[in-house]
C-alpha atoms as a PDB file:
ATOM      1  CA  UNK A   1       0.000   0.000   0.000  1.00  0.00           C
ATOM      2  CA  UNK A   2       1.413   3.102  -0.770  1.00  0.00           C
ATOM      3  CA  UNK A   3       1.422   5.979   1.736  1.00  0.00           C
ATOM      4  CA  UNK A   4       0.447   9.805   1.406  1.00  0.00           C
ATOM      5  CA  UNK A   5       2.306  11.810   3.287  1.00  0.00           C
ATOM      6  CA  UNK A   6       1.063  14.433   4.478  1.00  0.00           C
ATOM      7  CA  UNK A   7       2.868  15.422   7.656  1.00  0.00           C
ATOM      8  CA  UNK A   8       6.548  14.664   8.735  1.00  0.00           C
ATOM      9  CA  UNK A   9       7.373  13.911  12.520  1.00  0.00           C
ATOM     10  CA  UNK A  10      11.237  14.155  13.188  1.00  0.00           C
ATOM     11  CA  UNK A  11      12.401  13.687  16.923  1.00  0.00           C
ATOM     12  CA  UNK A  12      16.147  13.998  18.088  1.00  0.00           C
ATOM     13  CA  UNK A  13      16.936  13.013  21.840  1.00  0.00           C
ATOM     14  CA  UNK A  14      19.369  14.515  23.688  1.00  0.00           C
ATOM     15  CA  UNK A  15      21.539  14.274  26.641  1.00  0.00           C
ATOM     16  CA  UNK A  16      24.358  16.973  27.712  1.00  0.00           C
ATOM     17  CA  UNK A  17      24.432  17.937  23.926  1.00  0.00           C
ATOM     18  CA  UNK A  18      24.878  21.420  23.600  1.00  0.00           C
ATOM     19  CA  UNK A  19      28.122  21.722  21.570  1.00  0.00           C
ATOM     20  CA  UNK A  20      26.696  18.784  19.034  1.00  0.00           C
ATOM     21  CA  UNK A  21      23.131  19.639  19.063  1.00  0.00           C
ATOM     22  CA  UNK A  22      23.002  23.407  17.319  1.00  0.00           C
ATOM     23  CA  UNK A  23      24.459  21.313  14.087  1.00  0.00           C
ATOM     24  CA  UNK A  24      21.909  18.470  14.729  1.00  0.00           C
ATOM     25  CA  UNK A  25      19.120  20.936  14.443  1.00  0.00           C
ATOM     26  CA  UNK A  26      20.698  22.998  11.859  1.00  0.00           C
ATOM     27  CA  UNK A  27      20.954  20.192   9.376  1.00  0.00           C
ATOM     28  CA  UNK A  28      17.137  18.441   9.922  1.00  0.00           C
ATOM     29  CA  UNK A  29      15.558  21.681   9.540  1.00  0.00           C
ATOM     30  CA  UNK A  30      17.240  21.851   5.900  1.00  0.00           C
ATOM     31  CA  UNK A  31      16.283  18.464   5.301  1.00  0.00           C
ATOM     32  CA  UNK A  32      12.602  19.668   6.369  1.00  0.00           C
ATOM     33  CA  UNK A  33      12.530  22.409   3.471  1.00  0.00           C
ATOM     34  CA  UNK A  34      13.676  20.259   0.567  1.00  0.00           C
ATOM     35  CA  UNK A  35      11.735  20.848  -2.374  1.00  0.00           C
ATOM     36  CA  UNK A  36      10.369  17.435  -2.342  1.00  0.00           C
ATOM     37  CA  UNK A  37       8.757  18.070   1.174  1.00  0.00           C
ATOM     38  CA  UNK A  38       6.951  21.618   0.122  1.00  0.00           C
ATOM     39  CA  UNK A  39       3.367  21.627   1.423  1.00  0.00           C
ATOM     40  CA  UNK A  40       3.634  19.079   3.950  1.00  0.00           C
ATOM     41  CA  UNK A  41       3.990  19.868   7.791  1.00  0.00           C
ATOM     42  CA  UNK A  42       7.023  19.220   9.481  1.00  0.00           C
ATOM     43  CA  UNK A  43       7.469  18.866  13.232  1.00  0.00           C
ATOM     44  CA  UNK A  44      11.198  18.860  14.449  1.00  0.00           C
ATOM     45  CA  UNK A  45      11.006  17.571  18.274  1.00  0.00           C
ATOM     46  CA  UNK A  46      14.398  17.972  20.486  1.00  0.00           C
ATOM     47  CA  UNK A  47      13.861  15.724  23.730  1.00  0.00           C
ATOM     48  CA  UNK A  48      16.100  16.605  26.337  1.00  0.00           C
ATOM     49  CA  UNK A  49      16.817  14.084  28.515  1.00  0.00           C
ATOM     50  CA  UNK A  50      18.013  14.492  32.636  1.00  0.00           C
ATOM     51  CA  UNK A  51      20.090  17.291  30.529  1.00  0.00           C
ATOM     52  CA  UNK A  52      22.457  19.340  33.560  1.00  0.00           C
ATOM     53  CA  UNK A  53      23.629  21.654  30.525  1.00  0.00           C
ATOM     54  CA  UNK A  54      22.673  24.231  28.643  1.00  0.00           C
ATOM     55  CA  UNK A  55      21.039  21.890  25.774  1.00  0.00           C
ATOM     56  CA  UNK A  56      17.600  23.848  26.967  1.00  0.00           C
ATOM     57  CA  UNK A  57      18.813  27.168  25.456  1.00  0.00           C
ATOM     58  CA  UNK A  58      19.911  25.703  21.973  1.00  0.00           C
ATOM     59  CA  UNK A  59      16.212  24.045  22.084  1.00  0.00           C
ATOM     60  CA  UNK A  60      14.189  26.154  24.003  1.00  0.00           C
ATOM     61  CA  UNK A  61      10.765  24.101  22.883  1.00  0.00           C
ATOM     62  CA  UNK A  62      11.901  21.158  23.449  1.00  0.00           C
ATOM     63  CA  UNK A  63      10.304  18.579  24.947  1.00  0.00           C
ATOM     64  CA  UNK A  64      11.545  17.525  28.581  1.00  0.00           C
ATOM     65  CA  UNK A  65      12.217  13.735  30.063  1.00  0.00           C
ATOM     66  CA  UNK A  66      14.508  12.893  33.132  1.00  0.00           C
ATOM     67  CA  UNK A  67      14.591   9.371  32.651  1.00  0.00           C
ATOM     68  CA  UNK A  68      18.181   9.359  30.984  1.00  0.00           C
ATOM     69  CA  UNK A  69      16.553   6.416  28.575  1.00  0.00           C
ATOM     70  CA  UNK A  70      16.815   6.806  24.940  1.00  0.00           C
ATOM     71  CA  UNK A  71      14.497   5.110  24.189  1.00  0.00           C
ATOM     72  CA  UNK A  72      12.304   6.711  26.418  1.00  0.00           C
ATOM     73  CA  UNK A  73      13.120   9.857  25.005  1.00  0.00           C
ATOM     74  CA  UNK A  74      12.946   9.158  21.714  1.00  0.00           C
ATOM     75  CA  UNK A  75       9.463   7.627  22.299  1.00  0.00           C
ATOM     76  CA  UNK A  76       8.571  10.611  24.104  1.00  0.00           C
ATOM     77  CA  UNK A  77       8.904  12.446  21.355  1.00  0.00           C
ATOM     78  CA  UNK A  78       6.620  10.469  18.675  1.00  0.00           C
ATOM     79  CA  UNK A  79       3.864  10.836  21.361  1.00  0.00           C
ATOM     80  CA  UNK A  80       4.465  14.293  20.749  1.00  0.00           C
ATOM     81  CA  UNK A  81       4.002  14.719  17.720  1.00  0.00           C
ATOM     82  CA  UNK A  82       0.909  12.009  17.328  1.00  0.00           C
ATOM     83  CA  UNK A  83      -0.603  14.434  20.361  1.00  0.00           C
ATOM     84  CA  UNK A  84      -0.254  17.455  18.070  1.00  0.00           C
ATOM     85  CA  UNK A  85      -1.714  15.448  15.294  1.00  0.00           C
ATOM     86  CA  UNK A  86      -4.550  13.959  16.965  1.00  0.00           C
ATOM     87  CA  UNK A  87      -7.131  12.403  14.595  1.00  0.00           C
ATOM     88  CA  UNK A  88      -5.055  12.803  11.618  1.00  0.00           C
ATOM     89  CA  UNK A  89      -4.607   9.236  10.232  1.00  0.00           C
ATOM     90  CA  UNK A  90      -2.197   7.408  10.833  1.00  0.00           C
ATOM     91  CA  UNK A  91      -1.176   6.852   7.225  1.00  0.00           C
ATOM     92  CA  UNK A  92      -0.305  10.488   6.295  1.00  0.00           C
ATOM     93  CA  UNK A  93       1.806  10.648   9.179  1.00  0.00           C
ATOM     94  CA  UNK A  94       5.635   9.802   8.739  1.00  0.00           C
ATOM     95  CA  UNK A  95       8.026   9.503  11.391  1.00  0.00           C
ATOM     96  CA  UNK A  96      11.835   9.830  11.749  1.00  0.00           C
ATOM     97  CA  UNK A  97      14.690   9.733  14.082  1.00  0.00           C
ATOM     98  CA  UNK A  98      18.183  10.884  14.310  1.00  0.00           C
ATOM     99  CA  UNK A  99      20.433  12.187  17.315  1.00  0.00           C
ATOM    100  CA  UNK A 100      22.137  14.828  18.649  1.00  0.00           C
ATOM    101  CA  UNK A 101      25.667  14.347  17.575  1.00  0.00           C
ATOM    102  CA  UNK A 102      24.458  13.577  14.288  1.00  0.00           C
ATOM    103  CA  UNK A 103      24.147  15.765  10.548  1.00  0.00           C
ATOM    104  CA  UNK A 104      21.781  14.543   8.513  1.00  0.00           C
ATOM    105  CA  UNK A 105      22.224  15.063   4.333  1.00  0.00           C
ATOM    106  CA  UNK A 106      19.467  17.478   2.772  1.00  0.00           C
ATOM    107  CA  UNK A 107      17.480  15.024   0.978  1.00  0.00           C
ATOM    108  CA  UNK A 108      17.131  12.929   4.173  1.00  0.00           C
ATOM    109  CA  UNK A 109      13.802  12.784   4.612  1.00  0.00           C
ATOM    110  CA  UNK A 110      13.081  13.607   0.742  1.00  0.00           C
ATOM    111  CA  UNK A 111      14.225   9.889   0.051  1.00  0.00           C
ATOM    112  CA  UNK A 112      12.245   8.145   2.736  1.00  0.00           C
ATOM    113  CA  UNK A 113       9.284   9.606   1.656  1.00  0.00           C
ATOM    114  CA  UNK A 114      10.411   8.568  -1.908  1.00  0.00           C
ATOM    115  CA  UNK A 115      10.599   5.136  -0.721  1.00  0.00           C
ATOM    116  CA  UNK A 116       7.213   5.756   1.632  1.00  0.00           C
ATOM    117  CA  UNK A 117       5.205   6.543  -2.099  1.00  0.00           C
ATOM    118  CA  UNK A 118       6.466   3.128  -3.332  1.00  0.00           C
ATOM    119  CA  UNK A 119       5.023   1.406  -0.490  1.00  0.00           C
ATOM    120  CA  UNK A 120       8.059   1.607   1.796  1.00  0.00           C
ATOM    121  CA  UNK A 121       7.045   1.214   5.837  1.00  0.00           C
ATOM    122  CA  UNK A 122      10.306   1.198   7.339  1.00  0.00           C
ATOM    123  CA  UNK A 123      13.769   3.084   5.926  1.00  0.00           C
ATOM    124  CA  UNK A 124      17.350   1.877   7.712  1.00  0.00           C
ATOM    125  CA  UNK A 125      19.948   4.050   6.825  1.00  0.00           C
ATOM    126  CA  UNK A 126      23.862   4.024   7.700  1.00  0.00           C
ATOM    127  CA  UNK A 127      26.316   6.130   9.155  1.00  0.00           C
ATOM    128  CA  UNK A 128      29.842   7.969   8.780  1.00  0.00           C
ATOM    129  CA  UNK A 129      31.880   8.862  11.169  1.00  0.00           C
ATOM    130  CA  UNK A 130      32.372  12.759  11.047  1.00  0.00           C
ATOM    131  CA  UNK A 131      35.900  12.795  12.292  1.00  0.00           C
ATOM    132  CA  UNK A 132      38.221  10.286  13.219  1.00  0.00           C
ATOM    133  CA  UNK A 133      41.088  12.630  14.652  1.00  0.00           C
ATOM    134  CA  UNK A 134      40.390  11.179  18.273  1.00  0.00           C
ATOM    135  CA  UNK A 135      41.110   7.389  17.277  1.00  0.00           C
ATOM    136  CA  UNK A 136      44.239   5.698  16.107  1.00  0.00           C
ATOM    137  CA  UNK A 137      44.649   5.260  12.902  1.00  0.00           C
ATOM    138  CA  UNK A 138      43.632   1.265  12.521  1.00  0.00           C
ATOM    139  CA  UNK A 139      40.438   2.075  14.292  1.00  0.00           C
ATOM    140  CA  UNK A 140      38.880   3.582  11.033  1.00  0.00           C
ATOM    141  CA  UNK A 141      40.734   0.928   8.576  1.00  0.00           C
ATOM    142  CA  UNK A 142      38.910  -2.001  10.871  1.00  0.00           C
ATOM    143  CA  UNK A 143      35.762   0.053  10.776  1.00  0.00           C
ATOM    144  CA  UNK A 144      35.793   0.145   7.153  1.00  0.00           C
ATOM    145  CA  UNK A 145      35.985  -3.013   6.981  1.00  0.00           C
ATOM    146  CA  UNK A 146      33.337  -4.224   9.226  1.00  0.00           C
ATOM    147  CA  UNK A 147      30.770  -1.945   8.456  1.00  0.00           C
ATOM    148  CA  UNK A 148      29.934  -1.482   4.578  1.00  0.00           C
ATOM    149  CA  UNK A 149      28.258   0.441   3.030  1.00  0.00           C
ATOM    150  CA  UNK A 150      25.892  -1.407  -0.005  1.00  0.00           C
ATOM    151  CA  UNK A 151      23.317   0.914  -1.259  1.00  0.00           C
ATOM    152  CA  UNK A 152      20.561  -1.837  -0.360  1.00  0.00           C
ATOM    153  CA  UNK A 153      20.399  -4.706   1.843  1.00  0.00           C
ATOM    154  CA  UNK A 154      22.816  -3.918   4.574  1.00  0.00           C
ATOM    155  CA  UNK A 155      22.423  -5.058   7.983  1.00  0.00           C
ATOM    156  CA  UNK A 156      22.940  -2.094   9.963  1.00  0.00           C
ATOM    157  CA  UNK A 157      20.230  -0.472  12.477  1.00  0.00           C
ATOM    158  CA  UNK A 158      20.964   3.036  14.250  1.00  0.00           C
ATOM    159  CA  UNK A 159      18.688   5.422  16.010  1.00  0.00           C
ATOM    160  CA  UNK A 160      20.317   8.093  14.001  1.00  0.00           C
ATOM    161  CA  UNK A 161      18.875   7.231  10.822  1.00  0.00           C
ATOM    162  CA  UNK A 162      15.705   5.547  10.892  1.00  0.00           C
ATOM    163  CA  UNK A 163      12.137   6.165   9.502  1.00  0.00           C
ATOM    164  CA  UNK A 164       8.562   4.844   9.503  1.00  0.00           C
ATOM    165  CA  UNK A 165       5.296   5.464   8.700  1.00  0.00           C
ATOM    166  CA  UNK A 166       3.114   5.845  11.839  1.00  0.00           C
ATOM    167  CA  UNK A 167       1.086   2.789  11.505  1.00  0.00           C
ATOM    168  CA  UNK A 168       3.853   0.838  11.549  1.00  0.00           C
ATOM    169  CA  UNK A 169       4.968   2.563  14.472  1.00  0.00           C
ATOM    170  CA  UNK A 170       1.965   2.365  16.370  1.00  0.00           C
ATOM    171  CA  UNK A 171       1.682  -1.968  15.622  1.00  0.00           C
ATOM    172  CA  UNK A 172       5.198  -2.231  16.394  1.00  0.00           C
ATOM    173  CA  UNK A 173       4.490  -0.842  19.853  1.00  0.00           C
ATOM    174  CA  UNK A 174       6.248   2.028  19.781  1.00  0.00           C
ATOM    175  CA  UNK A 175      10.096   2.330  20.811  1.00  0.00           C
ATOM    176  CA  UNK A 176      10.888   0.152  24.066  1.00  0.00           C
ATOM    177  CA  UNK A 177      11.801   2.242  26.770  1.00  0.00           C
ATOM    178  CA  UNK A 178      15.548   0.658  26.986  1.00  0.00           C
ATOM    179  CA  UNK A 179      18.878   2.813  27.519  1.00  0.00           C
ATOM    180  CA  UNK A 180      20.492   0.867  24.931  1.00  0.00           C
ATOM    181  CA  UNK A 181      19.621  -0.884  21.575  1.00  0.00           C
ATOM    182  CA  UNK A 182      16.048   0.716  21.635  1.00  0.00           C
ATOM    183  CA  UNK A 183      16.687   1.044  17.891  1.00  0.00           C
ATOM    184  CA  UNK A 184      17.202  -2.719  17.420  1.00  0.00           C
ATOM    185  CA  UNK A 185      14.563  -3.613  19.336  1.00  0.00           C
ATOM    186  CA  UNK A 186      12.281  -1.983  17.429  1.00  0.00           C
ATOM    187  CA  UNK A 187      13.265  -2.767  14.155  1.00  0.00           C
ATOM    188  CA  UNK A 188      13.065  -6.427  15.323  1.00  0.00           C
ATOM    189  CA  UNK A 189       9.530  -5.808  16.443  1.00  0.00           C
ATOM    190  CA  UNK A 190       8.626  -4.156  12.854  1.00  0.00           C
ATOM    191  CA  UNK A 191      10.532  -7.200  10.891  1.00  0.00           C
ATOM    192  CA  UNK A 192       7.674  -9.674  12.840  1.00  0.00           C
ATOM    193  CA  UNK A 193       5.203  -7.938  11.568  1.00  0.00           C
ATOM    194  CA  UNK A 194       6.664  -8.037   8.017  1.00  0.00           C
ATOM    195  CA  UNK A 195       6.130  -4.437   7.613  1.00  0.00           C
ATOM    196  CA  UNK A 196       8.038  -4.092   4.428  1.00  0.00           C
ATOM    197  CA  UNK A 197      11.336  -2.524   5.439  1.00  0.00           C
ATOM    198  CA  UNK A 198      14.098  -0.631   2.763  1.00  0.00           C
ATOM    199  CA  UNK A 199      18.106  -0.731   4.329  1.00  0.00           C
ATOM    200  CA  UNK A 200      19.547   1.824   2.464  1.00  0.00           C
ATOM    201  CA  UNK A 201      22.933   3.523   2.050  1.00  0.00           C
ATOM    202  CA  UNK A 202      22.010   6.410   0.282  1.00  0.00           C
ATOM    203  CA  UNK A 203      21.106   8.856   3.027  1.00  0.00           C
ATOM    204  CA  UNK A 204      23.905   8.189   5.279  1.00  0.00           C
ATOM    205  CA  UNK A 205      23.918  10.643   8.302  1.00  0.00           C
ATOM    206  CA  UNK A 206      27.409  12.024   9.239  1.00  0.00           C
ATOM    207  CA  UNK A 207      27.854  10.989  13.016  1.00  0.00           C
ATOM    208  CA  UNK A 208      30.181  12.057  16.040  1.00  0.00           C
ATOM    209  CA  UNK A 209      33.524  10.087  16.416  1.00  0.00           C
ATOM    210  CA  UNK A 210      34.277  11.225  19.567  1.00  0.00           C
ATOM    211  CA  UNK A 211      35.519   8.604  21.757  1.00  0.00           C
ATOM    212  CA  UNK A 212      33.714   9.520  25.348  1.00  0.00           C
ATOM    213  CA  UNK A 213      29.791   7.353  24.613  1.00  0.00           C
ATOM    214  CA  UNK A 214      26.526   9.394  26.306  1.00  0.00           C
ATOM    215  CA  UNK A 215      25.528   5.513  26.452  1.00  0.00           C
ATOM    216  CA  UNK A 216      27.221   2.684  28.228  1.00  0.00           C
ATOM    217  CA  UNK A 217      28.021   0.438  24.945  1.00  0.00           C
ATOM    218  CA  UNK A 218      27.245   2.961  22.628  1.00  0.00           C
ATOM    219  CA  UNK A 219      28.411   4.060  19.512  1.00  0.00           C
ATOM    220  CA  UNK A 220      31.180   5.636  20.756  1.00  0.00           C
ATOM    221  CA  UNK A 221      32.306   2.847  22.868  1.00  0.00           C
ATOM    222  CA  UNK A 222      32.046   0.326  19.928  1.00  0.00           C
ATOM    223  CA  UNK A 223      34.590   2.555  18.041  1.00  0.00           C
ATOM    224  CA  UNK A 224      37.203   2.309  21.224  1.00  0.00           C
ATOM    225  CA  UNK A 225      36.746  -1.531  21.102  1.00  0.00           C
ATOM    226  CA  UNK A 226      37.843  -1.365  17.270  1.00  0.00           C
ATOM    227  CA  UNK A 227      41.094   0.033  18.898  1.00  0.00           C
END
């Protein structure tokens, strides 16, 4: 079945983010005005998240949790946006997720909603690491070779670049309130219900290499164990 679109949901959790975050925001909003997206309504969500910096002056609106959860946060901001589009239905409404240390390209959410009009329910996209100055040299030669990069097919599920439509969303359960691997989890709960999912590597999102992880086990700390 092929979806119209006719509002966008994008939510990007956050946790102690103010340096990263500005960017973050910067680059979704320019996603939100590509051509391809004119006359649909785009929400753009910041959850802040048991945040003891100034993240709440970089996104004043944003919405507030003090669970220090991702997933949590991240689910707390779909409700958001399903609350502000109350008896819409659920098949015009897209949703997407990236995070705060992450720059996402300008025809992000341009190509998931390309995918959406072919009948797409679920769009996995990959990741680059923005700057691999804080890691020895083998750590980006071993992730090179681990990860890949095909333009379909790949195997690869991150919170950063993810999309849906929202009746998928809503069947899957929403995101699991976990700290870590929320993104898996619900991907694996989408996959059961053969919601017909598109892993793609031609929106890849450009994502922090710092070495110091917001999340125990993160992506941060899977680059250090590369080392």
């Amino acid at each position: 079945m092929k979806l119209r679109t006719r509002v966008v949901g994008i939510v990007v959790p956050a946790h102690n983010e103010q340096v990263l975050l500005p960017a973050a925001l910067r680059a979704v909003r320019r996603a939100a005005r590509h051509r391809a997206l004119c006359g649909l309504e785009v929400h753009v969500v910041p959850v802040l998240d048991a945040c003891s910096d100034d993240s709440g002056d970089v996104a004043p609106r944003a919405v507030e949790v003090h669970a220090r959860n991702v997933g949590i946060a991240r689910a707390a901001g779909f409700a958001e946006i399903l609350r502000r589009e109350a008896g819409r239905p659920s098949g015009e409404i897209w949703l997407a997720t990236t995070d705060a240390d992450t720059v996402v390209p300008d025809n992000w959410i341009a190509e998931q909603l390309r995918l959406a009009a072919q009948g797409v329910e679920v769009v996995a996209g990959t990741v680059r690491v923005d700057d691999w100055s804080e890691h020895p040299d083998a750590v980006r030669h071993r992730f090179g070779q681990t990860y890949g990069v095909p333009e379909l097919g790949h195997h690869h599920v991150h919170g950063a670049n993810l999309g849906m439509s929202t009746a998928a969303y809503l069947e899957a359960g929403g995101v699991p309130p976990l700290a870590l691997a929320e993104d898996h989890a619900l991907v694996d709960s989408l996959r059961m219900r053969a919601r017909k999912l598109v892993a793609t590597g031609r929106i890849p999102v450009l994502t922090s290499g710092r070495r110091e992880s917001r999340t125990t086990g993160g992506f941060a700390d899977h680059l250090r164990s590369l080392a």
